[in-house]
Protein backbone atom coordinates (compact mmCIF):
# COMPACT_ATOMS: atom_id res chain seq x y z
CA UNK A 1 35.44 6.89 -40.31
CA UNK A 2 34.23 6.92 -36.80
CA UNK A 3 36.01 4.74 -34.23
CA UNK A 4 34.44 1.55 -34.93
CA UNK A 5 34.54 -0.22 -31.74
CA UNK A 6 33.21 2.92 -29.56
CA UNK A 7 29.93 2.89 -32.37
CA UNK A 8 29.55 -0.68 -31.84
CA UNK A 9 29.80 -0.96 -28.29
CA UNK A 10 27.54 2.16 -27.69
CA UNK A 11 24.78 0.25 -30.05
CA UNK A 12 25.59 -2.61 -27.67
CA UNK A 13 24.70 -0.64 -24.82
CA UNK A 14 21.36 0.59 -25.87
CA UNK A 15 20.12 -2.50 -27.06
CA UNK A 16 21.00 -3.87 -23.73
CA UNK A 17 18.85 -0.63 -22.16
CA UNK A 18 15.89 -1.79 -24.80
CA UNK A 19 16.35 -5.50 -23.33
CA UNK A 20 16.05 -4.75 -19.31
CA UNK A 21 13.17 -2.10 -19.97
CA UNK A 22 9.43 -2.94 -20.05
CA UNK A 23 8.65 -3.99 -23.73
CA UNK A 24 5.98 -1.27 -23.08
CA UNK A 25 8.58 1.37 -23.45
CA UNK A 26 11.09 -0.17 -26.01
CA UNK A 27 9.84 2.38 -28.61
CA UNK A 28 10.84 5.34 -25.87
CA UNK A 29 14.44 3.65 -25.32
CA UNK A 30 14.92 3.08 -28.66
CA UNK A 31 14.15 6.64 -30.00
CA UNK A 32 16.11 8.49 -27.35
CA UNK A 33 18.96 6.48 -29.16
CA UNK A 34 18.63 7.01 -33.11
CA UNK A 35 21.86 9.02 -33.38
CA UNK A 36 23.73 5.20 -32.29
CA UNK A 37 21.61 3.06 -34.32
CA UNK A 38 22.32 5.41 -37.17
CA UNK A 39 26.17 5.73 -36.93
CA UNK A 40 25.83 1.73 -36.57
CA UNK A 41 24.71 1.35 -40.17
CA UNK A 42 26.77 4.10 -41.40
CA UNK A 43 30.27 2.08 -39.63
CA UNK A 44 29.11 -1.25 -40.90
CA UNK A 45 28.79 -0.30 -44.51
CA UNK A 46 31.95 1.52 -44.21
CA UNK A 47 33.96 -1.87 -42.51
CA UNK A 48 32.79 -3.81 -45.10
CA UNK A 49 35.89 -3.40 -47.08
CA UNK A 50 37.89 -3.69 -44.38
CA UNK A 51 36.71 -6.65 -42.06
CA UNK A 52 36.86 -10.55 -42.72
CA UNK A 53 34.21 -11.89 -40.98
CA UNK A 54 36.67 -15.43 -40.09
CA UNK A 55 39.50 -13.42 -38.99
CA UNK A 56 39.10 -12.13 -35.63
CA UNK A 57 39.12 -8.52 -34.34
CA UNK A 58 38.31 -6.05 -31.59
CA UNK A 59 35.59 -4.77 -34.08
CA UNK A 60 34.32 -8.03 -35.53
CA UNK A 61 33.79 -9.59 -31.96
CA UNK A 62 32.07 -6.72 -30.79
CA UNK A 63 29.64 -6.94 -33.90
CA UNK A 64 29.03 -10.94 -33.21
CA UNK A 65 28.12 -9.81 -29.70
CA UNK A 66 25.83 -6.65 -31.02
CA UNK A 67 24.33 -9.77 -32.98
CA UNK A 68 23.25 -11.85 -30.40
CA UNK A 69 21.78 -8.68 -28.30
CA UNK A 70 19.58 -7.86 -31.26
CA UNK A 71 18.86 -11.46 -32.01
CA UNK A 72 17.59 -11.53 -28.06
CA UNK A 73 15.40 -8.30 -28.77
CA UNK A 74 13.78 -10.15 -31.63
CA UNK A 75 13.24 -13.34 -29.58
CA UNK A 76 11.68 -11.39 -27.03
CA UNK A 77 9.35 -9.59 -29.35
CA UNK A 78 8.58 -13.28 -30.89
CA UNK A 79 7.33 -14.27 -27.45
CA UNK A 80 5.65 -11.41 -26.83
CA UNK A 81 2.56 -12.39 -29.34
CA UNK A 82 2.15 -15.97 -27.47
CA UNK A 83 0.25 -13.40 -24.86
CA UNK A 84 -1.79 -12.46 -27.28
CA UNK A 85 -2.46 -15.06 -30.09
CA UNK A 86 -5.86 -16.07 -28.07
CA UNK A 87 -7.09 -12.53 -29.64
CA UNK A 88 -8.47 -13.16 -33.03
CA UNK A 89 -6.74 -9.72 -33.72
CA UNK A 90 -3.38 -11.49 -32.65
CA UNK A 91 -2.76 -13.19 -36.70
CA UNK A 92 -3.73 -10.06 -38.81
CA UNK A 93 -1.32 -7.99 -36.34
CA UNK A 94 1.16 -10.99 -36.93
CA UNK A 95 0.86 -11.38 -40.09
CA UNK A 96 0.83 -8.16 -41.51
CA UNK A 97 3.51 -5.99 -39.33
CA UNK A 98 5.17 -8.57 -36.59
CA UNK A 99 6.22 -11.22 -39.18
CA UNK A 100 7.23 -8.00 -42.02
CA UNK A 101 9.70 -7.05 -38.52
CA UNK A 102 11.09 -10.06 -37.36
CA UNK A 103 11.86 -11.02 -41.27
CA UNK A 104 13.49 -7.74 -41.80
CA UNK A 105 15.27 -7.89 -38.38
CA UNK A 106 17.17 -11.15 -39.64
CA UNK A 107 18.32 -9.68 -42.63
CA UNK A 108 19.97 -6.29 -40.55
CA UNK A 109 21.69 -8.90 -37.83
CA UNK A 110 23.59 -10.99 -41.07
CA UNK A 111 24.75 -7.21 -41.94
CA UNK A 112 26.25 -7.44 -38.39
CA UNK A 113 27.40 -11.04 -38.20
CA UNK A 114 28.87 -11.14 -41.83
CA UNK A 115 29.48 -7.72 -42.86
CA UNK A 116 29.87 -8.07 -46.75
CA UNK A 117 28.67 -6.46 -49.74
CA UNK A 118 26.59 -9.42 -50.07
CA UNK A 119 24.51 -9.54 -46.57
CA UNK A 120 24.51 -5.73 -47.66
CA UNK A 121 22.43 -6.04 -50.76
CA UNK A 122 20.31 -8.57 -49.37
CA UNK A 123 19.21 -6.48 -46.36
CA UNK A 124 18.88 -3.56 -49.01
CA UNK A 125 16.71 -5.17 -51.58
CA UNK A 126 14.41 -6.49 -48.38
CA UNK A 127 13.94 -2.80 -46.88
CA UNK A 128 13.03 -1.71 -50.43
CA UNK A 129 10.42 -4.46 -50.58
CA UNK A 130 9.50 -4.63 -47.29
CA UNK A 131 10.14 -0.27 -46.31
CA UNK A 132 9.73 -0.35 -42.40
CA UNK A 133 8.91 3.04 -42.25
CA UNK A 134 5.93 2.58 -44.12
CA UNK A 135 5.17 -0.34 -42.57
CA UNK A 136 4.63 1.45 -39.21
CA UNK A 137 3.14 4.16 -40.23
CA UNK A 138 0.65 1.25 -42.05
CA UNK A 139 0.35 0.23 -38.92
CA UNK A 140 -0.08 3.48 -36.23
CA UNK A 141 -2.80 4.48 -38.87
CA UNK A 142 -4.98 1.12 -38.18
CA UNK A 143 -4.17 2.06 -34.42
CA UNK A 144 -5.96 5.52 -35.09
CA UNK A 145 -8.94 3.87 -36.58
CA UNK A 146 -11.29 2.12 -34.42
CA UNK A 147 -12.63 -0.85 -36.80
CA UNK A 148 -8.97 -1.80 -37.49
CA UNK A 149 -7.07 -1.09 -33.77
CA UNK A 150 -5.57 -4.51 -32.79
CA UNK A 151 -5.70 -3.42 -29.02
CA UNK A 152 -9.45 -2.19 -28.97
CA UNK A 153 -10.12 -5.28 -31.13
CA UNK A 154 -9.32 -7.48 -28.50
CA UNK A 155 -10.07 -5.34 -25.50
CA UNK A 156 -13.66 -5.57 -27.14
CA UNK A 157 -13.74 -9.33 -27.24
CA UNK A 158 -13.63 -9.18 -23.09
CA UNK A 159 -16.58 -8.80 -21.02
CA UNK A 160 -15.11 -5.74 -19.32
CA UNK A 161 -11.10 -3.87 -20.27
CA UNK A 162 -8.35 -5.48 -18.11
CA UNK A 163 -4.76 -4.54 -17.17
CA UNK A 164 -3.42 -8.50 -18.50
CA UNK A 165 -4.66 -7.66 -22.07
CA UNK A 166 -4.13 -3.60 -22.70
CA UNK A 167 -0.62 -4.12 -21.35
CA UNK A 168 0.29 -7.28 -23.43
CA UNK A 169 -0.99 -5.47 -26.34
CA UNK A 170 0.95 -2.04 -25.59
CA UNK A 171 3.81 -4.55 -25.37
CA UNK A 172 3.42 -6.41 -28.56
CA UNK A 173 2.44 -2.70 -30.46
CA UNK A 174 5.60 -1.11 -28.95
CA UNK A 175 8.04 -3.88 -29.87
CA UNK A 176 6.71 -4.27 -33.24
CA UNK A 177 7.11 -0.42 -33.55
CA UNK A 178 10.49 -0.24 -32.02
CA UNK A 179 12.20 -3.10 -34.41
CA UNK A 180 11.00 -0.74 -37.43
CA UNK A 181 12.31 2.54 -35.80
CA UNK A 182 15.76 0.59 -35.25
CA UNK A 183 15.22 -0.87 -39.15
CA UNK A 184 14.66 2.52 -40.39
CA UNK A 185 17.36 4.07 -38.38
CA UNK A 186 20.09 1.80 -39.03
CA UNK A 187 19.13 1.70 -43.15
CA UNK A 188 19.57 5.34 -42.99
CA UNK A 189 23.06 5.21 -41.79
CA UNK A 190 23.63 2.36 -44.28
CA UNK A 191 21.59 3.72 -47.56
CA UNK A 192 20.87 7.85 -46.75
CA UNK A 193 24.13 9.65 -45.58
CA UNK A 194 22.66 9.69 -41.68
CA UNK A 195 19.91 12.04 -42.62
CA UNK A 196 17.71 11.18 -40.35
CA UNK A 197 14.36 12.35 -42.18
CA UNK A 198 12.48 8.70 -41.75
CA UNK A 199 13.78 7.83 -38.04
CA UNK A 200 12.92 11.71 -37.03
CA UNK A 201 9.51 11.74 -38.81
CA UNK A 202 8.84 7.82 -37.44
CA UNK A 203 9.94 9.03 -33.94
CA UNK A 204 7.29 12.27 -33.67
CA UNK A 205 4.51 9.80 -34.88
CA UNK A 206 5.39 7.66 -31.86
CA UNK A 207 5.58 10.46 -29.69
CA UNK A 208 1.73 11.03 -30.69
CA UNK A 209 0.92 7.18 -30.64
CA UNK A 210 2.40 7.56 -26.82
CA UNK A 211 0.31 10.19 -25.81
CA UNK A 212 -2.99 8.59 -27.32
CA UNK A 213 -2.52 5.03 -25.50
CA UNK A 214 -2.13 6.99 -22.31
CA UNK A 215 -5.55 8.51 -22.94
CA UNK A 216 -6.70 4.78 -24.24
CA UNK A 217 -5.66 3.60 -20.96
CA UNK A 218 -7.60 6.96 -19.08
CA UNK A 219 -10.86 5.70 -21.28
CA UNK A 220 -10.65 2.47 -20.16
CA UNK A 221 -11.09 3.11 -16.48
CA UNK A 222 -13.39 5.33 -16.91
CA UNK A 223 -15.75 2.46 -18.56
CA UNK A 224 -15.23 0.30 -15.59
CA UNK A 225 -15.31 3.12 -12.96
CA UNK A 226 -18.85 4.34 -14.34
CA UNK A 227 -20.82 1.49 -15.76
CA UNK A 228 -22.14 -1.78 -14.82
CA UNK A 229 -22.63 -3.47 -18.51
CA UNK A 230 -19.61 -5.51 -19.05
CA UNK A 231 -19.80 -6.40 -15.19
CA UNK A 232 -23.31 -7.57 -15.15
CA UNK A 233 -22.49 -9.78 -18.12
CA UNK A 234 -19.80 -11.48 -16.79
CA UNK A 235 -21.78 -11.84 -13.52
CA UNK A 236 -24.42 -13.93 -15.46
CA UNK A 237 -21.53 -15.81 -17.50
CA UNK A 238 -20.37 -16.89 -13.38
CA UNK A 239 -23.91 -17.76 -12.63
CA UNK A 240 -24.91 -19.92 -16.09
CA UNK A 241 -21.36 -21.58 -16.16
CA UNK A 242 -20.61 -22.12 -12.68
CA UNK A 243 -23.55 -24.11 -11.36
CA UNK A 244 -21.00 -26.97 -10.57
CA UNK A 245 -18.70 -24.93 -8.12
CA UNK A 246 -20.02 -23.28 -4.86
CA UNK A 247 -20.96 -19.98 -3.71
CA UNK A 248 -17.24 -19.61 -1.89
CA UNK A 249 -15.51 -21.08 -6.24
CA UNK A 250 -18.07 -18.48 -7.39
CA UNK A 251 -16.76 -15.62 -5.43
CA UNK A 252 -13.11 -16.74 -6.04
CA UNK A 253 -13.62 -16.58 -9.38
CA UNK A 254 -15.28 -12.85 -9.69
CA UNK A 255 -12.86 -11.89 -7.41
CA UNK A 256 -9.64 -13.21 -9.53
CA UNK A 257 -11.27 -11.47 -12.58
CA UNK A 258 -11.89 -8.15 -10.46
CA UNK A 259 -8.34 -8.35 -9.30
CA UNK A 260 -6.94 -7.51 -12.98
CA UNK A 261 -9.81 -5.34 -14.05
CA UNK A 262 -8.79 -1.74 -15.17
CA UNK A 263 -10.74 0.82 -12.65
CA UNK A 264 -9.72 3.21 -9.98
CA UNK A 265 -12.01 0.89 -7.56
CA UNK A 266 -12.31 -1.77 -5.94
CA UNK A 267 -15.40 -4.43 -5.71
CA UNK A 268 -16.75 -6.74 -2.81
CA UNK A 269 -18.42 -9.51 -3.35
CA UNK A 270 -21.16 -11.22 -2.10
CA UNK A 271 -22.32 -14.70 -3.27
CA UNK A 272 -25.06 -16.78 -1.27
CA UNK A 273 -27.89 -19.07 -1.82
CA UNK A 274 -30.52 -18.42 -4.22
CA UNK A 275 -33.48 -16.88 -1.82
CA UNK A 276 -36.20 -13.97 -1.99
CA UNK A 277 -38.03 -12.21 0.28
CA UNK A 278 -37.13 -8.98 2.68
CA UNK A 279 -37.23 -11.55 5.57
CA UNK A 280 -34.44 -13.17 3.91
CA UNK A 281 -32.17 -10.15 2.70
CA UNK A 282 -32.63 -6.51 1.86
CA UNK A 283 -30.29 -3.99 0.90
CA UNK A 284 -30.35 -0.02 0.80
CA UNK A 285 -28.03 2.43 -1.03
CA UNK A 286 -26.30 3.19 -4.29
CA UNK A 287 -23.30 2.21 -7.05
CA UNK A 288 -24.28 -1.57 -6.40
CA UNK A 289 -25.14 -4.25 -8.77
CA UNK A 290 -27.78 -7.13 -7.69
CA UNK A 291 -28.24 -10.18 -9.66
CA UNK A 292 -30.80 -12.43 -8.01
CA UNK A 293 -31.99 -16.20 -8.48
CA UNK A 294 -29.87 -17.15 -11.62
CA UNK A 295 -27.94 -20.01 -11.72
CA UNK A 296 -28.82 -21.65 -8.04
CA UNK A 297 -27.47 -18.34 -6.16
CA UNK A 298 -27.76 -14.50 -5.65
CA UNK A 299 -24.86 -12.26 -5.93
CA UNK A 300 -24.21 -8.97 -5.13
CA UNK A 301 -21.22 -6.33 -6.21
CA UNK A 302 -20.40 -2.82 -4.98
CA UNK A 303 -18.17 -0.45 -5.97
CA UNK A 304 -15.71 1.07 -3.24
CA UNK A 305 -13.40 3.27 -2.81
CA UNK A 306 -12.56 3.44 0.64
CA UNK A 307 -9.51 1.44 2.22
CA UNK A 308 -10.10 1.51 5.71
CA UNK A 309 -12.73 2.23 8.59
CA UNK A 310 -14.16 1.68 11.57
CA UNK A 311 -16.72 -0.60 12.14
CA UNK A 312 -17.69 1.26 15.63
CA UNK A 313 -20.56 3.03 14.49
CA UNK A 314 -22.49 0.38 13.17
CA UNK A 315 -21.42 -2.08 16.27
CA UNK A 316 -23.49 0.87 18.11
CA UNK A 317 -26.19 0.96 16.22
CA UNK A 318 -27.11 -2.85 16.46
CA UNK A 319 -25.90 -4.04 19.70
CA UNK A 320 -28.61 -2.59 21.78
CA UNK A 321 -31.14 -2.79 18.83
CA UNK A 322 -33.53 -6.06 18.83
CA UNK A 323 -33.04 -7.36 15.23
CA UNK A 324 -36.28 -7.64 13.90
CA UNK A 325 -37.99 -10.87 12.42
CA UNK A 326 -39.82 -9.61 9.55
CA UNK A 327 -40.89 -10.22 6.23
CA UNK A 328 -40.29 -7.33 5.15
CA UNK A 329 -36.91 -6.04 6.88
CA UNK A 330 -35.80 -2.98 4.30
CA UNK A 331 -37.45 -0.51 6.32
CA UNK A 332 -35.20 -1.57 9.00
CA UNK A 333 -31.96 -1.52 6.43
CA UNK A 334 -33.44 1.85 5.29
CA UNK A 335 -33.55 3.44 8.51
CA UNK A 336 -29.69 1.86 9.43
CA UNK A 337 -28.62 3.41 6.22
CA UNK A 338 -29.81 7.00 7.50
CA UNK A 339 -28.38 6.76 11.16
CA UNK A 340 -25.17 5.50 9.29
CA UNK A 341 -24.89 7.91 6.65
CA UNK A 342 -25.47 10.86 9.23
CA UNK A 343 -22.07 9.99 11.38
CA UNK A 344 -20.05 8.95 7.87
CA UNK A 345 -20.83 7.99 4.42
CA UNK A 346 -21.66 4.24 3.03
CA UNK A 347 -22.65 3.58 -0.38
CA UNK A 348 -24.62 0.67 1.02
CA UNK A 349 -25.87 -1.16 3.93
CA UNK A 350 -27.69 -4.40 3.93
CA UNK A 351 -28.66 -7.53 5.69
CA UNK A 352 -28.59 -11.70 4.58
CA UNK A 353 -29.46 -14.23 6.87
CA UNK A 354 -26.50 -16.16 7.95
CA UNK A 355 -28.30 -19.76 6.81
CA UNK A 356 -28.50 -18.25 2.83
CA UNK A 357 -24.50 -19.61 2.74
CA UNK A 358 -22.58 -16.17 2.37
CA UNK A 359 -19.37 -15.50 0.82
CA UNK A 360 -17.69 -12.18 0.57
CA UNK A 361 -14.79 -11.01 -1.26
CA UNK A 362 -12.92 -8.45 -1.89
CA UNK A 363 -11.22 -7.63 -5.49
CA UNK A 364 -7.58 -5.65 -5.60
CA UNK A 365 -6.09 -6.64 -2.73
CA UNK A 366 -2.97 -7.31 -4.87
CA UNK A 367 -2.73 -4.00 -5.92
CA UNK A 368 -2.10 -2.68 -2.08
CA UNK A 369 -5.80 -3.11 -0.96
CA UNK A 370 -4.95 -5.15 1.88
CA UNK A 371 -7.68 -7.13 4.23
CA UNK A 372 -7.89 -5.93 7.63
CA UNK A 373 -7.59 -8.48 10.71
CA UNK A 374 -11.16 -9.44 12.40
CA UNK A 375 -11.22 -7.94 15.80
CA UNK A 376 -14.02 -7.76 18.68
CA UNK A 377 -16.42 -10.17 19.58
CA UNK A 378 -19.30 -9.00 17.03
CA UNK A 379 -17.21 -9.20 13.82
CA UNK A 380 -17.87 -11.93 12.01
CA UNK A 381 -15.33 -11.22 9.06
CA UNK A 382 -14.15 -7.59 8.48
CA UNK A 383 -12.05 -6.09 5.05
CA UNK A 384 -11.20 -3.29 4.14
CA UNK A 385 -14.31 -2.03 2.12
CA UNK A 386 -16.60 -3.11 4.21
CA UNK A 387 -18.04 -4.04 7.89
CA UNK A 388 -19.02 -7.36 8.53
CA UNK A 389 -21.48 -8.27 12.01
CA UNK A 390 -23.08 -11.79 11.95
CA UNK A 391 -25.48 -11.30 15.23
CA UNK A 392 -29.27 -13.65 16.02
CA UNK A 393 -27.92 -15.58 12.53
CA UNK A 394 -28.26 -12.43 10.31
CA UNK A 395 -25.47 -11.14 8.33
CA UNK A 396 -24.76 -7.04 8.93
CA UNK A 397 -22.84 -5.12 6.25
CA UNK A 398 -21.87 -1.35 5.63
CA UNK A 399 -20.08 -0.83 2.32
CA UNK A 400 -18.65 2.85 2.40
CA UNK A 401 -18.46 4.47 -0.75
């Protein structure tokens, strides 16, 4: 028999290593460990004979404490669906595979804890009930169809795919999935002479499950970094629901939802008054989204990419210019645009007149997209995807793209 204490210890150790990494990647930590997990099961069945689980030893204490490291992974799991029982995805997933793994779970840790031919046949006849092999590959093949995915399910439900929910998801999907590779690995110690056909043929379908959420996670980026539906939605969701808060709540709002959206890009924000008219506002470029007189204000969002720049060639172009008073003032945006774009390259310039209330914004600054500091007497309010000039009570910006 192998040395007892050395098997447990080293299943200590990697369940510890499951326990400090991302849930994300608990499927990853757990298969680069099967050959542990396996020897487990096969050492336990063979101590059974030989161990009284009220008499203390070097073995049996190091089992109690493998015990309460796998009884930690399970808890952890457990909490990991409060982040996602808003989904109404969140109680079939539960039901059906998290629930069949935490059950199952219990049964393998009173193996551990009270190693007897009892707990044995227990945990056997629930694994031949219950099989967690075919349990996850039950559940990676409603992951490869679209109708039944848990994760698209609920990424669907949101007005446009965000970081919060694919990653609590990939959490909840991975820990789920890791609990049945350790089930199946340890019963195969226990049951199947250490053969390893399940846990190797469970741990290549992961390998593939791995390498389609990283392309899920691609596709979803490429929604947001390409199309406007989901955003424009949500824009009129801010502008029907929000009437009671202010332009400056409105923009803090689309900006906290921004900040967690899943796109190589950042947004800025403008909210002000409702108002019409070129004499008011006009705007001239591309990759911008306008939603005008709904809900008691106008707001506008571009998409940027750009983290820093120099305001200095627009501060040229206006200082010596005489702002016009027009009613129709796009020409004049127009023409800015041109001079602009021939020195660098905006996505969009534009003009608001101070009175219309403006609020700007800018989404991702969390994620390293940090705010510049105003400077010179002609910035108004300057960040770091766009220039702002407030000069004669009109409201200058350059958006580069």
């Amino acid at each position: 028999m192998p040395d007892a204490y050395k098997t447990t210890s080293d299943a200590v150790t990697v369940t510890n290593s499951v326990l400090s990494a991302s849930a994300k990647f608990a499927t990853k930590t757990v298969a680069e460990n099967l050959a542990k997990y396996c020897a487990l099961g096969a050492v336990v069945k063979d101590l059974i004979p030989l161990l009284k689980p009220n008499e203390p030893s070097a073995e049996m204490k190091k089992l109690k404490e493998l015990e309460s490291k796998l009884n930690a992974l399970s808890t952890r799991m457990e909490q990991g669906f409060n982040g996602i029982k808003t989904f109404v995805a969140a109680y079939n997933f539960y039901d059906k595979f998290a629930s069949k793994a935490a059950t199952l779970m219990s049964y393998m840790r009173q193996t551990i804890l009270n190693p007897s031919h009892h707990t044995k046949g227990l945990f056997q006849k629930a694994v031949v009930d219950n099989p967690p092999l075919w349990y996850a590959k039950q559940l990676i093949e409603q992951l490869n169809n679209l109708e039944t995915n848990p994760l698209k399910l609920a990424m669907n439900e949101l007005y446009f795919p965000k970081y919060e929910t694919f990653n609590k998801w990939k959490e909840a999907i991975n820990g789920v999935l890791a609990q049945f590779l350790i089930l199946e690995t340890y019963l195969n110690g226990m049951f199947w002479d250490s053969n390893m056909y399940g846990p190797n043929e469970l741990k290549d379908q992961l390998n593939e499950l791995s390498e389609k959420m990283d392309k899920w996670f691609k596709e979803y980026h490429e929604v947001n970094n390409t199309k406007w539906t989901g955003i424009e939605k949500y824009i009129h969701h801010v502008q029907d629901s929000c009437q009671h808060i202010g332009n400056a709540g409105k923009r803090d709002e689309i900006v906290k939802e921004f900040d967690d959206m899943m796109t190589n890009f950042a947004f800025t924000v403008l909210v002000y008054n409702d108002c019409g008219g070129y004499d008011n506002h006009a705007f001239f470029g591309h990759n911008a989204l306008f939603s005008f007189r709904r809900g008691g204000c106008n707001i506008a969002v571009f998409r940027v990419t750009w983290k820093h720049g120099s305001c200095d060639i627009l501060d040229t172009l206006l200082y010596n210019e005489t702002i016009p008073h027009k009613r129709n003032n796009r020409p004049y945006i127009e023409g800015i645009y041109h001079q602009f774009n021939s020195r660098t390259w905006p996505g969009h310039v534009g003009m608001i007149r101070e009175n219309q209330n403006v609020c700007s914004g800018v989404s991702r600054t969390k994620n390293g997209f940090e705010p510049l500091h105003n400077r010179g007497k002609m910035v108004h309010e300057r960040h770091a995807f766009g220039y702002d000039i407030c000069r004669d009570r009109i409201f200058f910006f350059a958006i580069p793209y």
